[in-house]
C-alpha atoms as a PDB file:
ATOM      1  CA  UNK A   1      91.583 186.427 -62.710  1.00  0.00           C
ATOM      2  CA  UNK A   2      89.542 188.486 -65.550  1.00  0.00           C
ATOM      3  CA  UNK A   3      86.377 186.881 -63.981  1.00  0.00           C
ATOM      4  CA  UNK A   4      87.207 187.841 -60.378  1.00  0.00           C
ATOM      5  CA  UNK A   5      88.122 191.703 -61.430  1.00  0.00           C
ATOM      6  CA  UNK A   6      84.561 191.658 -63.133  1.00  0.00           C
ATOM      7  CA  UNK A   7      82.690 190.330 -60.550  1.00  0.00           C
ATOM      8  CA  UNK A   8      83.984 192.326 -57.579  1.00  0.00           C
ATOM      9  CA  UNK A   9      83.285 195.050 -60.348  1.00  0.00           C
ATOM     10  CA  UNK A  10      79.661 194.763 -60.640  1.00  0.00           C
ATOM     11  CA  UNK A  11      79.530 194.246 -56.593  1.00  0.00           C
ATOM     12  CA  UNK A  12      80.833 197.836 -56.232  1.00  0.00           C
ATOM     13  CA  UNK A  13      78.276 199.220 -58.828  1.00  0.00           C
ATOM     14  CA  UNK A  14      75.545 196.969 -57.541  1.00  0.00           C
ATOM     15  CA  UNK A  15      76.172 198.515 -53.519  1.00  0.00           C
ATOM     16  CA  UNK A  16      76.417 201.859 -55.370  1.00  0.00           C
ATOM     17  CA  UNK A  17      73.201 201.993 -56.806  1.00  0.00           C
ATOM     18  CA  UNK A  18      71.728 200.592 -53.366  1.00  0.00           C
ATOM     19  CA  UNK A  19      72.850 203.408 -52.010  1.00  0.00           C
ATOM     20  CA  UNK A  20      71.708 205.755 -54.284  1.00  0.00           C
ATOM     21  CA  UNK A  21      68.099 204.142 -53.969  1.00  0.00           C
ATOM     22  CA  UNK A  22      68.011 204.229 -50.488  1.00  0.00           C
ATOM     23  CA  UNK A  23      65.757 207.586 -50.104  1.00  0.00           C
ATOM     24  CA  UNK A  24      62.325 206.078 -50.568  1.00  0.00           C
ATOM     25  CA  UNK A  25      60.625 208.598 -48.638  1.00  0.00           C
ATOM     26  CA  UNK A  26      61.105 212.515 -47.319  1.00  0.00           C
ATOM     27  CA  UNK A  27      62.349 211.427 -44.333  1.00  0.00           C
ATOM     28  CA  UNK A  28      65.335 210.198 -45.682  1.00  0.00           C
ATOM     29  CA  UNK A  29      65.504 213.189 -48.556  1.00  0.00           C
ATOM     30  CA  UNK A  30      68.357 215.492 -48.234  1.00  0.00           C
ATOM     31  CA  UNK A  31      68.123 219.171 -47.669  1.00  0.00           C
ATOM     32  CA  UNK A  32      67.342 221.884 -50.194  1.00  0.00           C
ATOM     33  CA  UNK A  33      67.048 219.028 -52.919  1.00  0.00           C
ATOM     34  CA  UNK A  34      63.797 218.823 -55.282  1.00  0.00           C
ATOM     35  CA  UNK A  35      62.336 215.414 -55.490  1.00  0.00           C
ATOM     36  CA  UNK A  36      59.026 214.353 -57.187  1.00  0.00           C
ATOM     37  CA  UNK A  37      56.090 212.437 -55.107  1.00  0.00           C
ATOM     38  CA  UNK A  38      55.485 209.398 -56.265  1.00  0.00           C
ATOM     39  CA  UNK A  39      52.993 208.252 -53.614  1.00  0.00           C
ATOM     40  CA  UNK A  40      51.327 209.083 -50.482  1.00  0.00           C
ATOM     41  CA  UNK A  41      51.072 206.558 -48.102  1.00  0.00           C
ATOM     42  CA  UNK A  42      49.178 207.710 -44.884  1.00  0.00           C
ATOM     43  CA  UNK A  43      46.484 205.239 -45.061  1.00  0.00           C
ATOM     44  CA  UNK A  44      44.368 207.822 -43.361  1.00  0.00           C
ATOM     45  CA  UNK A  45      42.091 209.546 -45.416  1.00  0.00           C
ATOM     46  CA  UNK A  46      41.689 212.547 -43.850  1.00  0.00           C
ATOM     47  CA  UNK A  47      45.491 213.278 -43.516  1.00  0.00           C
ATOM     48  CA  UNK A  48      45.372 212.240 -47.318  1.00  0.00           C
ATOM     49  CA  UNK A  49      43.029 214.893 -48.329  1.00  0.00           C
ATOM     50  CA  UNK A  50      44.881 217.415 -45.903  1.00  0.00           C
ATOM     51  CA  UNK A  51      47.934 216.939 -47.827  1.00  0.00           C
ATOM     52  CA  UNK A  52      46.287 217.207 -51.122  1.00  0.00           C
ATOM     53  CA  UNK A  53      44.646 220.437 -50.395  1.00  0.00           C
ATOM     54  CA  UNK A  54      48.442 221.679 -49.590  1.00  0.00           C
ATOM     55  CA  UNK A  55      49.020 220.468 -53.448  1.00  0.00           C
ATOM     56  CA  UNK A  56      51.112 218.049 -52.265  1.00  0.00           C
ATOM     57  CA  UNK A  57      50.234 214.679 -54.320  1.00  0.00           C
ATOM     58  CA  UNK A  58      51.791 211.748 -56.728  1.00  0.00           C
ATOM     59  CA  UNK A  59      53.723 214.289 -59.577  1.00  0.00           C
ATOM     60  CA  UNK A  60      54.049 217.252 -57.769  1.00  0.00           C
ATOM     61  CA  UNK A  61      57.610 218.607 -56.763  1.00  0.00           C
ATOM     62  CA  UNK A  62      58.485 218.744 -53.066  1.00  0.00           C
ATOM     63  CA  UNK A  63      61.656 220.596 -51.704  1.00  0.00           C
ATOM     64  CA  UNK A  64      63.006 219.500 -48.050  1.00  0.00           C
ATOM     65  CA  UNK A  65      64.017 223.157 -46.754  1.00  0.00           C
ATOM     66  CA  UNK A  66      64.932 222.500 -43.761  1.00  0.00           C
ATOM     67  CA  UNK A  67      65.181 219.737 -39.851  1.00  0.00           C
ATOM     68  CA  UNK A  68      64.069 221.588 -36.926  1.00  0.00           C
ATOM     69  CA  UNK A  69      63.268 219.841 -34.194  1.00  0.00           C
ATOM     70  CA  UNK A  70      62.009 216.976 -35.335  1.00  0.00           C
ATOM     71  CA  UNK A  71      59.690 218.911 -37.705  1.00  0.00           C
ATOM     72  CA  UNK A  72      60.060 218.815 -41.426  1.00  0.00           C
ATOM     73  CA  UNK A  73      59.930 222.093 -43.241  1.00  0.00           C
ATOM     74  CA  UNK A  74      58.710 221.643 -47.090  1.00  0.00           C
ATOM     75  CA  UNK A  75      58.322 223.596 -49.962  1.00  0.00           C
ATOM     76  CA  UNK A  76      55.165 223.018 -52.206  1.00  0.00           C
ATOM     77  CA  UNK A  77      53.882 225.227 -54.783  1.00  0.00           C
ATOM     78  CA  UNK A  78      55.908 228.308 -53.473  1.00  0.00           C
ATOM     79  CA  UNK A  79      54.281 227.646 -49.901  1.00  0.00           C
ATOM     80  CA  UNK A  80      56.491 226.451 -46.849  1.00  0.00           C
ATOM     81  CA  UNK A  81      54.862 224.028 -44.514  1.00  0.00           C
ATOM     82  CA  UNK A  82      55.889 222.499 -41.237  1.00  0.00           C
ATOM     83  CA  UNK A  83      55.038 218.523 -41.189  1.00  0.00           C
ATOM     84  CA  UNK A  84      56.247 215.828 -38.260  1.00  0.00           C
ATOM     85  CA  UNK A  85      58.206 213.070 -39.033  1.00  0.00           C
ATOM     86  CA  UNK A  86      55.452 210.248 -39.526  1.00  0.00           C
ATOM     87  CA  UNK A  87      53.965 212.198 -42.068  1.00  0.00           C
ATOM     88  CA  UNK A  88      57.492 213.222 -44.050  1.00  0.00           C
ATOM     89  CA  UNK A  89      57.597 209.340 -43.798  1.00  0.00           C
ATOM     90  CA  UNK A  90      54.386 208.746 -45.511  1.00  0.00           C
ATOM     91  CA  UNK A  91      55.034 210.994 -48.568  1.00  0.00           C
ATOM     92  CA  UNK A  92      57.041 209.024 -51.069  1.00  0.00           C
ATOM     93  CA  UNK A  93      59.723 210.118 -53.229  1.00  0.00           C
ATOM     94  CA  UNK A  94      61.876 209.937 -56.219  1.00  0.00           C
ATOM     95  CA  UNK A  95      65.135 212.873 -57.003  1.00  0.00           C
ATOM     96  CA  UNK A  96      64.662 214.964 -59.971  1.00  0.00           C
END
């Protein structure tokens, strides 16, 4: 019995974390949270150097304001921007 109560244990803890991990990019990220970019991941360059000349590259702090409409607004740097899905999907994050 003591090995059944400790495995279904570590099951729960092991889904928990899953869960936890799940936002991998700021189209999953919650709303007025802070995360960190760990990665962009456009594979265009052009949209790569757009978004660094936002300030919005692998360290920096990002802050998901707001959904509307399918558009993402972000917070970078004290500077709101409006960016489409595909490209909220491309910027990779971590929570605070």
């Amino acid at each position: 019995m003591e090995g059944t109560l400790k495995k279904g244990f570590f099951s729960r803890l092991k889904a928990s974390t899953k869960k936890n991990s799940s936002i991998d990019n700021l189209s999953k990220g919650k709303i007025n949270k802070d995360y960190r970019i760990t990665e962009i991941k456009s594979h265009d360059e052009e949209l790569d150097n757009f978004l660094f000349s936002l300030g919005c590259y692998e360290g920096e702090m990002i802050t998901l304001i707001s959904i509307l409409g399918g558009n993402y607004i972000i917070n970078i740097k004290d500077a709101r921007y409006s960016i489409d899905k595909d490209l909220a999907s491309a910027i990779k994050i971590e929570g605070k």
